[in-house]
Protein backbone atom coordinates (compact mmCIF):
# COMPACT_ATOMS: atom_id res chain seq x y z
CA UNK A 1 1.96 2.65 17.12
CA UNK A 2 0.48 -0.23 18.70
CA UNK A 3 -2.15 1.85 20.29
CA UNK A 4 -3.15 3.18 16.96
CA UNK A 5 -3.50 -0.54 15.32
CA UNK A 6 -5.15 -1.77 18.13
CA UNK A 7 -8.31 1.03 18.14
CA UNK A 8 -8.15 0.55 14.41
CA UNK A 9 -8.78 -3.29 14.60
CA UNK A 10 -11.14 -2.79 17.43
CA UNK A 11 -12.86 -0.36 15.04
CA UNK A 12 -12.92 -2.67 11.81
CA UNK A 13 -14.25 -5.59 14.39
CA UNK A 14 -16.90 -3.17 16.26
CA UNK A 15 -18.59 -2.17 12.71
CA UNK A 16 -18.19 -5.93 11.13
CA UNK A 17 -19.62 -7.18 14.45
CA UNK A 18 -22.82 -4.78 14.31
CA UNK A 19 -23.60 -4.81 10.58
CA UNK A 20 -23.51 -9.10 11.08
CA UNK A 21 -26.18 -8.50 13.32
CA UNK A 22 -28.03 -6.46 11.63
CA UNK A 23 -27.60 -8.54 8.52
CA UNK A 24 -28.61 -11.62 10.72
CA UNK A 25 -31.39 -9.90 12.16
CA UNK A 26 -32.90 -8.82 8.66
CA UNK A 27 -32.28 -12.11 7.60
CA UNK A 28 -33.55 -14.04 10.12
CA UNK A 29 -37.15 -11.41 9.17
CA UNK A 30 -36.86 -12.43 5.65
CA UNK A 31 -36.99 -16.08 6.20
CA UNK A 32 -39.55 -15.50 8.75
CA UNK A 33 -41.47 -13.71 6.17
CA UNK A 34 -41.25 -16.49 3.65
CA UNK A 35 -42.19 -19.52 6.56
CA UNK A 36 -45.25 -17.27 7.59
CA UNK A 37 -46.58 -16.31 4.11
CA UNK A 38 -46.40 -19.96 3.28
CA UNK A 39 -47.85 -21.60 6.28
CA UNK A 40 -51.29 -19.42 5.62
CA UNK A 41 -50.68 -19.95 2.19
CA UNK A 42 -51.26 -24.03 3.22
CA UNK A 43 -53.99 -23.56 5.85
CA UNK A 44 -56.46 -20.82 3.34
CA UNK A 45 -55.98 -23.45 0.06
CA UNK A 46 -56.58 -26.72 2.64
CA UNK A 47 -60.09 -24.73 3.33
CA UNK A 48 -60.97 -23.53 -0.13
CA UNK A 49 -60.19 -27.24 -0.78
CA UNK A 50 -62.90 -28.65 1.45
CA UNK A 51 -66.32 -28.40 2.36
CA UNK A 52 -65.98 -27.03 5.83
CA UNK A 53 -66.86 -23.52 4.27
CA UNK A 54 -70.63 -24.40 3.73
CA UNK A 55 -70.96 -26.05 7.32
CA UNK A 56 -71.48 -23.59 9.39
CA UNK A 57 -70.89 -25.97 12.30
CA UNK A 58 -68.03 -27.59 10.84
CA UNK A 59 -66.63 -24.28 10.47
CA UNK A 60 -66.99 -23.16 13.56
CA UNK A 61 -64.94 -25.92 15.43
CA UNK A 62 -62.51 -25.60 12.98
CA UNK A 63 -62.24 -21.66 13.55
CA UNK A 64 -61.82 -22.54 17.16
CA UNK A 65 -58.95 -24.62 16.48
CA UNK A 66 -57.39 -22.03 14.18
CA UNK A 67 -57.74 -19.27 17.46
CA UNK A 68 -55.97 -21.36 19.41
CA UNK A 69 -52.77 -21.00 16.27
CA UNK A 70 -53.11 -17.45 16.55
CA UNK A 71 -54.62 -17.88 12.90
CA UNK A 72 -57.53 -15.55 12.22
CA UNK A 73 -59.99 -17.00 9.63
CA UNK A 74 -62.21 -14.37 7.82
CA UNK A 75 -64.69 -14.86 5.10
CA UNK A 76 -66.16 -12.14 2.60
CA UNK A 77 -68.96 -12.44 0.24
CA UNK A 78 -68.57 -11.15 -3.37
CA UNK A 79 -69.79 -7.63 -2.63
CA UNK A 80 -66.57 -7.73 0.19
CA UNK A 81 -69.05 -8.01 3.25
CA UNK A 82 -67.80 -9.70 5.60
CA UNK A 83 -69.57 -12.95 6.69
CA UNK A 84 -67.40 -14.90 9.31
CA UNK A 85 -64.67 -13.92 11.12
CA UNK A 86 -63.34 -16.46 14.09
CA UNK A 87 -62.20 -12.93 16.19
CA UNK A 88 -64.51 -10.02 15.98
CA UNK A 89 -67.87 -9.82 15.17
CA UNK A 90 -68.84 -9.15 11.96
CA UNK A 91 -71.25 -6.44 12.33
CA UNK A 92 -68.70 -4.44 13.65
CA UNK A 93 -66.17 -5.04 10.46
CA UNK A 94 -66.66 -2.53 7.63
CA UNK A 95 -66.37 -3.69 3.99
CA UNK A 96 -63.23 -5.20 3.05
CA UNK A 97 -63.78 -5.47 -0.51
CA UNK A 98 -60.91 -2.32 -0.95
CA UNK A 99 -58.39 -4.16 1.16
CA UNK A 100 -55.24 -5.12 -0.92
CA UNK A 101 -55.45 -8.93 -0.62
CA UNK A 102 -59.18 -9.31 -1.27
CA UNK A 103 -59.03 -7.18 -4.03
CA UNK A 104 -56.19 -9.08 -5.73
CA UNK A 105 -58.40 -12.11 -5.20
CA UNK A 106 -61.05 -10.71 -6.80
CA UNK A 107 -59.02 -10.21 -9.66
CA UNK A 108 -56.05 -12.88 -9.66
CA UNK A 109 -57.69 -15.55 -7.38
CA UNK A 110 -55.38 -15.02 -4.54
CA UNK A 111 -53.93 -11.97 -3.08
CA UNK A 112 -50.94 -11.53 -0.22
CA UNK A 113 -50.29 -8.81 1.99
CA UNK A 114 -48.50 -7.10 4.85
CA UNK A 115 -49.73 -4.06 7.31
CA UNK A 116 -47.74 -3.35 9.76
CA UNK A 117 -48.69 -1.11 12.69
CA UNK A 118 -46.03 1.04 14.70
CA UNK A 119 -48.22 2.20 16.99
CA UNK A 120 -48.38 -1.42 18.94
CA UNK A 121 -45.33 -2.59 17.40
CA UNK A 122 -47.01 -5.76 15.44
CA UNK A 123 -47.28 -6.98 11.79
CA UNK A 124 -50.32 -8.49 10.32
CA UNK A 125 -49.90 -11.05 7.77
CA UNK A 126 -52.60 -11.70 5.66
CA UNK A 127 -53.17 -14.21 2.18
CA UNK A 128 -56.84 -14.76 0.59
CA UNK A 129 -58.17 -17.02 -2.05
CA UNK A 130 -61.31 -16.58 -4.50
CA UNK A 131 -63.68 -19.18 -3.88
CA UNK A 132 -65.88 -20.59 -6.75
CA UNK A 133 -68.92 -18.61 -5.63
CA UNK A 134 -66.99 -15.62 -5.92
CA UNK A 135 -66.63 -15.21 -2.57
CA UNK A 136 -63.11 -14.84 -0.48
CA UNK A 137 -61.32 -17.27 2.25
CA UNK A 138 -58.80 -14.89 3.96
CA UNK A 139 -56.44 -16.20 6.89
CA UNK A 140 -53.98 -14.01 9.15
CA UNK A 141 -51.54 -14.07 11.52
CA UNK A 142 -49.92 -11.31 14.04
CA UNK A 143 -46.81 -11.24 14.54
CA UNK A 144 -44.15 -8.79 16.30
CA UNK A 145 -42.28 -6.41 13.08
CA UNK A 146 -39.24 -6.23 12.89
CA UNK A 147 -38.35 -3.61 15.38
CA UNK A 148 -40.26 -5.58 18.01
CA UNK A 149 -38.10 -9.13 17.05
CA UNK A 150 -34.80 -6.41 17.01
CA UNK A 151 -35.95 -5.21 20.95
CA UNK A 152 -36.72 -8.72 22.19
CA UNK A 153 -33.62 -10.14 20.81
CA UNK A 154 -31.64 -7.08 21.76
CA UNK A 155 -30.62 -8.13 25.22
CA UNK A 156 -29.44 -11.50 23.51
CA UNK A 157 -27.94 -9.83 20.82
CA UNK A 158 -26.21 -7.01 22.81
CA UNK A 159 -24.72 -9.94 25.03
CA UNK A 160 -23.38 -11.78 21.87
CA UNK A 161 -21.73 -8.44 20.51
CA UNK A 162 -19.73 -7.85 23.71
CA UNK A 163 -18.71 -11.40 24.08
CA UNK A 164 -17.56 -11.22 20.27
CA UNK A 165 -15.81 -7.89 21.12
CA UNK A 166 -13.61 -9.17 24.08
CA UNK A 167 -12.43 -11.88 21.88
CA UNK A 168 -11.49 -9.38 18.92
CA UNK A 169 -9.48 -6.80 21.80
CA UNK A 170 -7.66 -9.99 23.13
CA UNK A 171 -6.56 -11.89 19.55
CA UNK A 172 -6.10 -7.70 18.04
CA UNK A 173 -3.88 -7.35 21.16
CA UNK A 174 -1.81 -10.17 20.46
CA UNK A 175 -1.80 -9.93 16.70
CA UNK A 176 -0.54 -6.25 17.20
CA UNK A 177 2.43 -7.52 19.19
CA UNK A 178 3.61 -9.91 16.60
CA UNK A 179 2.95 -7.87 13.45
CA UNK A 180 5.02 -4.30 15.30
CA UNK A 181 7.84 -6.37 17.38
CA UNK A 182 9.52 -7.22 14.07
CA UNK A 183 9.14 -3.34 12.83
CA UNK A 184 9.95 -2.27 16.62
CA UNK A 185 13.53 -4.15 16.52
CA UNK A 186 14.11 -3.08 13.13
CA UNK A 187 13.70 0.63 14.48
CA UNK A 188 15.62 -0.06 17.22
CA UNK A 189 18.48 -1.32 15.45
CA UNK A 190 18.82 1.54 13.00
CA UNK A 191 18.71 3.99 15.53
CA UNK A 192 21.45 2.02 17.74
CA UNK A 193 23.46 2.04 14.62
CA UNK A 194 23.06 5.81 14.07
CA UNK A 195 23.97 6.40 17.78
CA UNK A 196 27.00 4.01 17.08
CA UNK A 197 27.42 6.22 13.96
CA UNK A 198 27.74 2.77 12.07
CA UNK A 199 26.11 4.37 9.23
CA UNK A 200 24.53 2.40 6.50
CA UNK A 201 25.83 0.99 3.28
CA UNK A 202 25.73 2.82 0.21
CA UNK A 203 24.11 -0.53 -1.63
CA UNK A 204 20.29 -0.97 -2.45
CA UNK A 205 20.64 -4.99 -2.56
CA UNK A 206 19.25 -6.82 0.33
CA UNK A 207 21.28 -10.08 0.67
CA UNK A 208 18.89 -12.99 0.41
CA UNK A 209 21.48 -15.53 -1.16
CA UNK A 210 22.19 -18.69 1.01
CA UNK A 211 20.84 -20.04 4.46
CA UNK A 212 23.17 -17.50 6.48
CA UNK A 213 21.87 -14.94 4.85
CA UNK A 214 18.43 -15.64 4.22
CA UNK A 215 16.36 -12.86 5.18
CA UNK A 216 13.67 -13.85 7.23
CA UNK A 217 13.86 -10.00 8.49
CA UNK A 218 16.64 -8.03 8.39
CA UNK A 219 16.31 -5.73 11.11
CA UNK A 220 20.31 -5.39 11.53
CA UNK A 221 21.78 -3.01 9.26
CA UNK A 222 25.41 -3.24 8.98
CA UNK A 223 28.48 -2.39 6.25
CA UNK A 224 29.37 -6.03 5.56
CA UNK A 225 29.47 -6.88 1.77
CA UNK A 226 27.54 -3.53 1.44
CA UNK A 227 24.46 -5.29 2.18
CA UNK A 228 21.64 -5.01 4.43
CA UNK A 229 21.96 -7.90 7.15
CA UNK A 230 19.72 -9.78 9.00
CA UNK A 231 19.90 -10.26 12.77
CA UNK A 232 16.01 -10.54 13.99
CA UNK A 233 12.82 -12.23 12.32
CA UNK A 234 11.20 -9.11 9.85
CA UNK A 235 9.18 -9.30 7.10
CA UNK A 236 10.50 -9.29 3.66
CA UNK A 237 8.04 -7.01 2.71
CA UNK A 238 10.18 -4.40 5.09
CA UNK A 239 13.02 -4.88 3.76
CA UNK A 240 12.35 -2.47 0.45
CA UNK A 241 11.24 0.28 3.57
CA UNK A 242 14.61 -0.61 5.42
CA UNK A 243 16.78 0.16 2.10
CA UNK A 244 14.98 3.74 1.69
CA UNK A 245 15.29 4.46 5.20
CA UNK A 246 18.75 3.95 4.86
CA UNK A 247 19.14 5.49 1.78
CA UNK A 248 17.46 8.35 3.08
CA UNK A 249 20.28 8.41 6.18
CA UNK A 250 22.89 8.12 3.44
CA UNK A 251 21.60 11.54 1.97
CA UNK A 252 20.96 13.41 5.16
CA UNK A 253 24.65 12.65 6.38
CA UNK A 254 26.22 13.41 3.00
CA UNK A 255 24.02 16.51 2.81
CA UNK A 256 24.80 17.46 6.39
CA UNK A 257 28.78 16.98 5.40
CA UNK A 258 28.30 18.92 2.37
CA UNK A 259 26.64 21.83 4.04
CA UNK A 260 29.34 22.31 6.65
CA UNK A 261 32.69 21.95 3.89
CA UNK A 262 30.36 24.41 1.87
CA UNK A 263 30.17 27.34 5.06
CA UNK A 264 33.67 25.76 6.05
CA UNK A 265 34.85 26.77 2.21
CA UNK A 266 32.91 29.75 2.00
CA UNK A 267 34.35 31.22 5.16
CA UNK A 268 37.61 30.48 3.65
CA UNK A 269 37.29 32.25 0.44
CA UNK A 270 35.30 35.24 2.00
CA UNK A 271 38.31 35.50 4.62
CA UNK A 272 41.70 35.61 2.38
CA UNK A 273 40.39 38.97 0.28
CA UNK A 274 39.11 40.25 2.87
CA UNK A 275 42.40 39.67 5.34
CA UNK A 276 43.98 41.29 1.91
CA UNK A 277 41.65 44.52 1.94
CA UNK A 278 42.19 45.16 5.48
CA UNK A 279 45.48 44.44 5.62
CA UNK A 280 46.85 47.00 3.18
CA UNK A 281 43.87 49.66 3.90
CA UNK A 282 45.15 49.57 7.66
CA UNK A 283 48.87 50.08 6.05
CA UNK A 284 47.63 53.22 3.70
CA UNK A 285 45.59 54.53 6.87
CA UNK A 286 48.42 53.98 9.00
CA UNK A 287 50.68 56.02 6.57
CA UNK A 288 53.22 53.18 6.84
CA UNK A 289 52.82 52.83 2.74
CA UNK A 290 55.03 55.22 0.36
CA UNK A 291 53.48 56.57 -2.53
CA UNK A 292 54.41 53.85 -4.75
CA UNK A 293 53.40 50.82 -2.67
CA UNK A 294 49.98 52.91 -1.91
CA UNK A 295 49.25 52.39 -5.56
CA UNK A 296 49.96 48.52 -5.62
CA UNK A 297 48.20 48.44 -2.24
CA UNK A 298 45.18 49.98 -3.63
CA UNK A 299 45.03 47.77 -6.81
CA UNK A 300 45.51 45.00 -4.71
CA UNK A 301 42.92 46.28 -2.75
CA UNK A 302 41.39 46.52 -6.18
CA UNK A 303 41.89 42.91 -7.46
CA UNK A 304 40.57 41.50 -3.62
CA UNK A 305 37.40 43.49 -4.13
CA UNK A 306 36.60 42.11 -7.50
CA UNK A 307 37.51 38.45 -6.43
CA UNK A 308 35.08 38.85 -3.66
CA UNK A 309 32.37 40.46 -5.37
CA UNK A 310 32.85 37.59 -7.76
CA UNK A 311 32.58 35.37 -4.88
CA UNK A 312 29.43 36.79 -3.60
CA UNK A 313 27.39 36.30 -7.46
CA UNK A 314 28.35 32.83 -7.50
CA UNK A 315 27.62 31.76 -4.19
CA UNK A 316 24.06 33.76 -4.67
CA UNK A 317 23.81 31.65 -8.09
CA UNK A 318 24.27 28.82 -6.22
CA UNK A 319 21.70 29.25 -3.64
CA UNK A 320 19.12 30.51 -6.15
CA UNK A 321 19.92 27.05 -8.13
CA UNK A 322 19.55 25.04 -5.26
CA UNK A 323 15.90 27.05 -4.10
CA UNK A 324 13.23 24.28 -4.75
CA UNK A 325 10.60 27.36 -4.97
CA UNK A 326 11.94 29.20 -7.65
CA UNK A 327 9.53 29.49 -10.67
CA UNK A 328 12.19 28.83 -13.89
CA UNK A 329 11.06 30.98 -16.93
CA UNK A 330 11.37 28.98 -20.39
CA UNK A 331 11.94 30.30 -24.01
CA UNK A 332 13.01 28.95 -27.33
CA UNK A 333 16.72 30.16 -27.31
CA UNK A 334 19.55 30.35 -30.12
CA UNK A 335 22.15 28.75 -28.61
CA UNK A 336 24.63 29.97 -31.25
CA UNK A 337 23.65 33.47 -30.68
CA UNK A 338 24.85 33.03 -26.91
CA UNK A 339 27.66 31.20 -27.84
CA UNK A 340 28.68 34.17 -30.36
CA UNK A 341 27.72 37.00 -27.56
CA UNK A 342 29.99 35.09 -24.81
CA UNK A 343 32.88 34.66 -27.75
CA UNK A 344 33.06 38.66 -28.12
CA UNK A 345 32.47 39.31 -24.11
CA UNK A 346 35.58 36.77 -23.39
CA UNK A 347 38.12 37.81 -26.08
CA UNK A 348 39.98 40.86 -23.85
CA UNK A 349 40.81 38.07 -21.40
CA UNK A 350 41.59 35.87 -23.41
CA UNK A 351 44.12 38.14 -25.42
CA UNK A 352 45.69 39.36 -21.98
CA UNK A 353 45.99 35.59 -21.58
CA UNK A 354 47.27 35.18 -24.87
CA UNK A 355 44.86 32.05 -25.78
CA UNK A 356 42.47 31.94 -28.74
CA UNK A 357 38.75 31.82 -29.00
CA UNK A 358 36.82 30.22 -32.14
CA UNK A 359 33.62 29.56 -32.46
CA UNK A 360 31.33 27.35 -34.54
CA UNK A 361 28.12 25.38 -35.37
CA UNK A 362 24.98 26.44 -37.00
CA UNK A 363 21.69 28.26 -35.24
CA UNK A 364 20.21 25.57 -33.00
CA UNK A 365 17.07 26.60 -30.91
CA UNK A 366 16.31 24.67 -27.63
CA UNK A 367 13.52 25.48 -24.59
CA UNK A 368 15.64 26.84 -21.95
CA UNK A 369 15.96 29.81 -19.94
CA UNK A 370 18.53 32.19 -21.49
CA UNK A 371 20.04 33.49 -18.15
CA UNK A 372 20.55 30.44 -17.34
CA UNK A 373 22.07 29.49 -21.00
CA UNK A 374 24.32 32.61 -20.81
CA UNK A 375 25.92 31.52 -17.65
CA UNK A 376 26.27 28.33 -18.45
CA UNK A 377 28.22 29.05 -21.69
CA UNK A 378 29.96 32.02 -20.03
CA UNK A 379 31.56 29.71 -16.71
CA UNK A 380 32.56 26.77 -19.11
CA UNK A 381 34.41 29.45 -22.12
CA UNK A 382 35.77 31.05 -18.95
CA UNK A 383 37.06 28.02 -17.40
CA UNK A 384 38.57 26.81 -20.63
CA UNK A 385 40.35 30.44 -20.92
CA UNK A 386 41.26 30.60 -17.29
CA UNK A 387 42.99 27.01 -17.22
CA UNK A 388 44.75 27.14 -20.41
CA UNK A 389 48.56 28.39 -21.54
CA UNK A 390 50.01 30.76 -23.23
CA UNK A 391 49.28 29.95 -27.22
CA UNK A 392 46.49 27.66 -26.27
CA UNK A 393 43.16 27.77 -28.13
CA UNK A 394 38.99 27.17 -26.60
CA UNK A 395 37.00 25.49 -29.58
CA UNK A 396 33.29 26.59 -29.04
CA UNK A 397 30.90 24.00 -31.51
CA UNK A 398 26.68 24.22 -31.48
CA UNK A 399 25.56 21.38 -33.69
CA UNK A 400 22.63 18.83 -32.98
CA UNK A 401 21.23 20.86 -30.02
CA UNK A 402 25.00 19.90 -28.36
CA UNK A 403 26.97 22.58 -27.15
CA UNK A 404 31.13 21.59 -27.25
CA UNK A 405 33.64 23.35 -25.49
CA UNK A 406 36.97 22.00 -26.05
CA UNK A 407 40.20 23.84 -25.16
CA UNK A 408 44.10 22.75 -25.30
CA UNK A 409 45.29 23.69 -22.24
CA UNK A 410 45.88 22.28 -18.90
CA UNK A 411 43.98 19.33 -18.42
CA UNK A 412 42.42 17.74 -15.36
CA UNK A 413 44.60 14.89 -14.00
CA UNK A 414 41.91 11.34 -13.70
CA UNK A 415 42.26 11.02 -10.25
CA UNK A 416 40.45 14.37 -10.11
CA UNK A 417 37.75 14.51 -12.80
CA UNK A 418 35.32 12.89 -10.39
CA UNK A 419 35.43 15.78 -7.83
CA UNK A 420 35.77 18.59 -10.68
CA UNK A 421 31.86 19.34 -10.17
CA UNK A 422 32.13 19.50 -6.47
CA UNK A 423 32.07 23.37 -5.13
CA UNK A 424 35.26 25.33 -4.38
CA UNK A 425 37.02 22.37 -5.83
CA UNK A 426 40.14 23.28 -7.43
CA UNK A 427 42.83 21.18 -9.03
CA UNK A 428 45.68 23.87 -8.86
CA UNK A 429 44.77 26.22 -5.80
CA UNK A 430 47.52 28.40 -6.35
CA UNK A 431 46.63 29.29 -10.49
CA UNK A 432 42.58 29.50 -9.26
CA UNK A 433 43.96 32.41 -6.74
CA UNK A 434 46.38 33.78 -9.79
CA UNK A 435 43.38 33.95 -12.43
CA UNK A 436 40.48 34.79 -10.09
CA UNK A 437 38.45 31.43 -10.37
CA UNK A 438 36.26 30.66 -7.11
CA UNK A 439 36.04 27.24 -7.88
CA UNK A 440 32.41 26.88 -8.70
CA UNK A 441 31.65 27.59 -11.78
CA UNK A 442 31.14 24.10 -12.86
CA UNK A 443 29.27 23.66 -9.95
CA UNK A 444 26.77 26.24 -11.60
CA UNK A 445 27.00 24.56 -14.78
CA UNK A 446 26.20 21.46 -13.05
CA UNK A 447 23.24 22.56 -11.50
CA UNK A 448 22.07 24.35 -14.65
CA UNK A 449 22.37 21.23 -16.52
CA UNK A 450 20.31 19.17 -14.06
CA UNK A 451 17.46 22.08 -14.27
CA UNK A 452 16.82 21.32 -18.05
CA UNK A 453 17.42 17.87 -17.88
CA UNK A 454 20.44 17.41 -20.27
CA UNK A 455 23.20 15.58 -20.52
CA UNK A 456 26.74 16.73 -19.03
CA UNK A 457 29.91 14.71 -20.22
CA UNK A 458 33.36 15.86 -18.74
CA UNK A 459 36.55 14.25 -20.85
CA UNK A 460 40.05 15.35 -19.98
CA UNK A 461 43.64 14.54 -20.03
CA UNK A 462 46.25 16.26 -17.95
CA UNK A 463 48.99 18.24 -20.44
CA UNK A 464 46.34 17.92 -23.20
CA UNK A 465 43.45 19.99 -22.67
CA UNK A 466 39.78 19.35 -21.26
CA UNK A 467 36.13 18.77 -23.64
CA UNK A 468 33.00 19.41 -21.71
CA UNK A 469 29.78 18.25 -23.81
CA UNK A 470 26.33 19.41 -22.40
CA UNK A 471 23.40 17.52 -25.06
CA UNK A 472 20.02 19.29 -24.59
């Protein structure tokens, strides 16, 4: 981690560094520009001010003294021959009446301009002024361009760059350490309290009340108050990271614990019909069974099957629920129509059982998947019928896109009703094994619910009877 902020900062510095001198360097050209353009600017209106250009001799000391300024004074008649120039000799010049700045004097009464030459690596400024004759006064000056100022100065430059670099590793170095020792004991803590199996608390609030308290970090997690704690200096701006990590442990542990009493359960209920089935098929095989406890063997053998094949579809319902990848087919659905189909599939049971079905409401479409509506309606009617008594009565009502079940029967004592969702949960083991429930088929409904985002509301009373309300 440190490594990685460390090359990043030495990145960032490296290309801030290099474009500042660039920038400089361009800069640095541009002002250059301006002092050069203005300094000829003074020397060619200073002569087209004074009478030096029609004394030849005058003009030739004064020429002399421009040489030695690296100035080059040229002068061309109206037709843009040239007639004086203090550097070459003017027979050997060709017309200049086509170059830039003459010909903007010729028009504007002054003219600027810049050639540059990459050949040798030199610019040539040049400015020229209209005289009242009609002929031109041009001065120039050579100068390196810019990529000849860049190479000179490189050396220097390259130097300052370095120099600015060490600096930048040795503060980034330092300001590394401070900013990941904070995050560094933070991590360090959590993972000593998960190798302590301390655990975290189950609360989001970071305590930040009262100079004990106050969290200058927070780095120490502990179960106090159920509050994070602080122990070592940490940002505040960590602390919303420290509650997620630890909600985040919360969930892994609880999942972890729910995945092993989930194989822990299943094993269970896969084992007792199966001990069942082998137990009285090794009696019948055996021919230790008369004829008349062969035939209760064999529908025992019967009744086992069925509770395990049972079994098996809700445990496959369960895992196809829980499958994130699962593509979830909707449809407008009459949820009275499945409501009436599950009435007429349930009655048989529920006249062995001697308990009542009615059913009411109105036709009330919602976007659902049907399966998924049928099974719902099906594993709350059939828990309704399963845990009722003798005389008892399951009130089905659709109405306002709410589906009510409501039944009479045994009720779910309080101290239970917040585990009745939980998978193989059963309040009375012994009547679940009796009636054939697995104990998660409000598990399913659960899950179902959550998939269409509606509401679930569980009310029950024990001796009284049990209402589950799902609102779409």
């Amino acid at each position: 981690m440190k490594k990685t902020i460390n090359i990043r900062m030495m990145i960032v510095a490296t290309v801030a560094v290099i474009f500042t001198a660039l920038l400089c360097t361009v800069t640095y050209y541009k002002v250059f520009y301006d002092e050069m353009m203005g300094s000829l600017k003074e020397y060619t209106r200073l002569l087209s001010s004074t009478a030096l250009m029609y004394d030849d001799e005058k003009l030739d000391k004064y020429a002399e003294v421009l040489s030695k300024d690296n100035i080059r004074l040229t002068i061309i008649d109206k037709d843009g021959k040239v007639t004086f120039d203090n550097e070459y000799n003017v027979s050997e010049l060709n017309n200049h009446k086509t170059r830039a700045e003459i010909a903007d004097a010729y028009k504007k009464g002054e003219g600027s301009s810049v050639r540059r030459s990459d050949t040798f690596k030199i610019t040539n400024f040049y400015y020229a002024v209209k005289l009242e004759d009609g002929s031109v006064i041009r001065t120039a000056r050579e100068t390196r361009s810019i990529y000849g100022i860049f190479t000179h100065a490189f050396p220097l430059i390259f130097g300052i760059v370095v120099l600015l670099l060490i600096v930048c590793y040795i503060i980034s170095h330092f300001l590394t350490k401070s900013i990941v020792k904070p995050i560094e004991e933070m991590a360090g803590k959590i993972i000593e309290n998960i190798d302590n199996k301390e655990g975290f608390s189950t609360s989001k609030r970071v305590n930040t009340e009262g100079p004990e308290n106050n969290v200058k970090g927070g780095a120490g997690v502990s179960k106090k108050a159920g509050r994070v704690e602080s122990n070592n200096e940490v940002y505040r701006e960590l602390e919303p990271v420290m509650d997620h990590i630890k909600l985040q442990h919360d969930d892994i542990l609880k999942g972890a614990a729910l995945r092993q009493e989930f194989t822990a359960n299943v094993s269970h209920e896969l084992k007792t019909p199966l001990t069942s089935i082998s137990g009285y098929s090794e009696l019948i095989e055996n021919g230790m069974a008369s004829e008349e406890d062969t035939r209760k063997f064999a529908a025992e053998i019967h009744r086992s099957s069925d509770r395990l094949l049972v079994l098996i579809n809700d445990i496959i319902k369960l895992s196809e629920l829980d499958s994130e990848g699962n593509v979830i087919n909707f449809e407008k659905v009459n949820l009275y129509d499945i409501v009436l189909n599950c009435q007429a599939m349930m009655e048989p049971e529920a006249e062995k059982l001697e308990v009542i079905i009615k059913a009411t409401g109105e036709d009330t479409f919602i976007n659902a998947n049907k399966t998924m509506m049928e099974e719902l309606v099906y594993n709350l009617c059939d828990n309704a019928v399963r845990y009722n008594k003798p005389g008892g009565h399951v009130y089905i009502e659709v109405k306002d896109k709410t589906l009510s079940v409501r039944d009479d029967g045994i009720g779910v004592p309080t101290k239970y009703q917040e585990r009745i969702f939980e998978r193989f949960f059963r309040v009375d083991k012994s009547r679940s094994k009796k009636t054939g429930g697995t104990g998660l088929g409000l598990s399913i409904v659960k899950h179902i619910v959550e998939l269409h985002s509606a509401k679930l509301k569980f009310e029950s009373e024990a001796g009284k009877g049990t209402r589950v309300t799902v609102k779409f």
